[in-house]
C-alpha atoms as a PDB file:
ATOM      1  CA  UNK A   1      36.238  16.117  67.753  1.00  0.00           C
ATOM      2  CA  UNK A   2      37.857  19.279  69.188  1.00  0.00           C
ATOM      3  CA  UNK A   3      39.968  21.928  67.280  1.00  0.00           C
ATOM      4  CA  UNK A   4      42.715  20.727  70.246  1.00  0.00           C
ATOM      5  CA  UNK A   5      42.715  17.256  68.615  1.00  0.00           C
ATOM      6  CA  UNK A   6      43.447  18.163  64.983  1.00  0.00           C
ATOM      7  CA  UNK A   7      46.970  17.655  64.339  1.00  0.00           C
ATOM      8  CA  UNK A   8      47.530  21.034  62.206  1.00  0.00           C
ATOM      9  CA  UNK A   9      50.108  23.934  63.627  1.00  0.00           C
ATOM     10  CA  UNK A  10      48.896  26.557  61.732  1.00  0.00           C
ATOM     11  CA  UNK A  11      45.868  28.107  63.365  1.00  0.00           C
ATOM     12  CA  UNK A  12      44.464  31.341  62.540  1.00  0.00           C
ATOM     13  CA  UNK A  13      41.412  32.917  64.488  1.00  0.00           C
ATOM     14  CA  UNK A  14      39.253  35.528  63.301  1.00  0.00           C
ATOM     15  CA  UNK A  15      35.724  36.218  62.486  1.00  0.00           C
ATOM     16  CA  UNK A  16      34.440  35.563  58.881  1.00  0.00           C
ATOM     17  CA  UNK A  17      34.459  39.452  56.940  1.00  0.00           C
ATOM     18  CA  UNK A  18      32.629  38.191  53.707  1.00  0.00           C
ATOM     19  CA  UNK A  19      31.327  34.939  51.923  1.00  0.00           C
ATOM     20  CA  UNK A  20      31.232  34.993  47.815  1.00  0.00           C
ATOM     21  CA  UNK A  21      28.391  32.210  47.648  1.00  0.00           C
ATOM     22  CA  UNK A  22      28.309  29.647  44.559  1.00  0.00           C
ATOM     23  CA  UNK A  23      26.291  26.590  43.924  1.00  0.00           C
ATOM     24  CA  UNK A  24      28.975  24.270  44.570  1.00  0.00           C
ATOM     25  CA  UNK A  25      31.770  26.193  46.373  1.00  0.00           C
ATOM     26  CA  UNK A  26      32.069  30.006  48.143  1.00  0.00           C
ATOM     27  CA  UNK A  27      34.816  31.745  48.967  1.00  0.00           C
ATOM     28  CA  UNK A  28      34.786  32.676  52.465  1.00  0.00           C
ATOM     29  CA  UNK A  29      36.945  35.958  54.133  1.00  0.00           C
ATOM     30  CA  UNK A  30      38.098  35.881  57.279  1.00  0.00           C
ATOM     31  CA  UNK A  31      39.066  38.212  59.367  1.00  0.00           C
ATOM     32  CA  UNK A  32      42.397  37.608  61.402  1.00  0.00           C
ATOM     33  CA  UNK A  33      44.707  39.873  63.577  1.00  0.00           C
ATOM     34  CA  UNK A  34      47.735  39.260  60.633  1.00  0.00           C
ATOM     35  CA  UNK A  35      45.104  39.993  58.060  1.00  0.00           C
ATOM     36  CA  UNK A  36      42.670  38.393  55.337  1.00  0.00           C
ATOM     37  CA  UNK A  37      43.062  34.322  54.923  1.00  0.00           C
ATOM     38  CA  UNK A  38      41.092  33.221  52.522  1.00  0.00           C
ATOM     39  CA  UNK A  39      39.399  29.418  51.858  1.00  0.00           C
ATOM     40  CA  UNK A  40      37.199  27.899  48.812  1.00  0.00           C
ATOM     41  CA  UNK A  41      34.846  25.873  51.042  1.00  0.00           C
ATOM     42  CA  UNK A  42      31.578  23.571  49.605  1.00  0.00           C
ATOM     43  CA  UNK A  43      28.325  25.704  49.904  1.00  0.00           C
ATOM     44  CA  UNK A  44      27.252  22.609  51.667  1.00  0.00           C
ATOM     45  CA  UNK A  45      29.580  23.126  54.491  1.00  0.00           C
ATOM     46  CA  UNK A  46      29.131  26.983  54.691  1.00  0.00           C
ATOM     47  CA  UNK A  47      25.863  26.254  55.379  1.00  0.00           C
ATOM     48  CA  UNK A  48      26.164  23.281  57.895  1.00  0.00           C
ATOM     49  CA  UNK A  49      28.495  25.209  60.012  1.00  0.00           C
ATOM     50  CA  UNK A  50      26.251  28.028  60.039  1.00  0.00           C
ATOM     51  CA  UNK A  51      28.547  30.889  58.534  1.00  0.00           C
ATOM     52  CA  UNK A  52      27.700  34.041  58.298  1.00  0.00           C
ATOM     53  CA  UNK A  53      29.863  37.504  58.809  1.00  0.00           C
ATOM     54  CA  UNK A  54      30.936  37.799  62.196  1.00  0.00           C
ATOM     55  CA  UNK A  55      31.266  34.418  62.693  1.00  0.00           C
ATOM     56  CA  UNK A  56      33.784  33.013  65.031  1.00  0.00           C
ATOM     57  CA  UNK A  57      36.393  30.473  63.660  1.00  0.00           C
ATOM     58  CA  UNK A  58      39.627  29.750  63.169  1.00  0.00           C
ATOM     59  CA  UNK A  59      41.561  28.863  59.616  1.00  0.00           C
ATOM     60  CA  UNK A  60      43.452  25.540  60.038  1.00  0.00           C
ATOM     61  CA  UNK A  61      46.353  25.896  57.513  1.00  0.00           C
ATOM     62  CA  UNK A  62      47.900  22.915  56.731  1.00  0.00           C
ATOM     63  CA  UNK A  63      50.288  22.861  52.952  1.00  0.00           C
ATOM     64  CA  UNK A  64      52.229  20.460  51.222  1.00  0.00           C
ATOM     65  CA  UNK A  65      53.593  22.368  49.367  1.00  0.00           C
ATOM     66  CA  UNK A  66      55.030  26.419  49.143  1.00  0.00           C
ATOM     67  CA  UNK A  67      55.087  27.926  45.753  1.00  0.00           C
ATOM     68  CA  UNK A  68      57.826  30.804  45.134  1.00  0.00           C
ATOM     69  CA  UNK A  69      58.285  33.156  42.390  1.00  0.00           C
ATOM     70  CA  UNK A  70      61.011  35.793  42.066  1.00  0.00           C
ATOM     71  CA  UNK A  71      60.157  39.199  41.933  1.00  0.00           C
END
């Protein structure tokens, strides 16, 4: 499968800044011209795709739902 087949609008590329590494799930940083996006990944699939900082990637966004809270 190609990223140009996956169905989500929201694309964000960037290179990975920082992984927080757990047993089960990390947290992995990346890097993107509007800023930090953040995603809580398996540690499984960190280390299938080979992810380390300064990795290439891009952060496929796709919500059902938008939380707002007044300020």
């Amino acid at each position: 499968m190609t990223i140009q087949a996956i169905n989500v609008r929201n694309q964000f590329r960037g290179k990975v800044k920082h992984i927080t590494e757990g047993d089960v799930v990390s947290e992995v940083e990346i890097d993107t011209p509007g800023g930090i996006v953040a995603s809580v990944i398996t540690t499984r699939s960190v280390k299938e795709l080979g992810l380390v900082p300064g990795t290439e990637v891009v952060a496929l966004v796709k919500a059902t739902e938008v939380s707002i809270a007044k300020l």
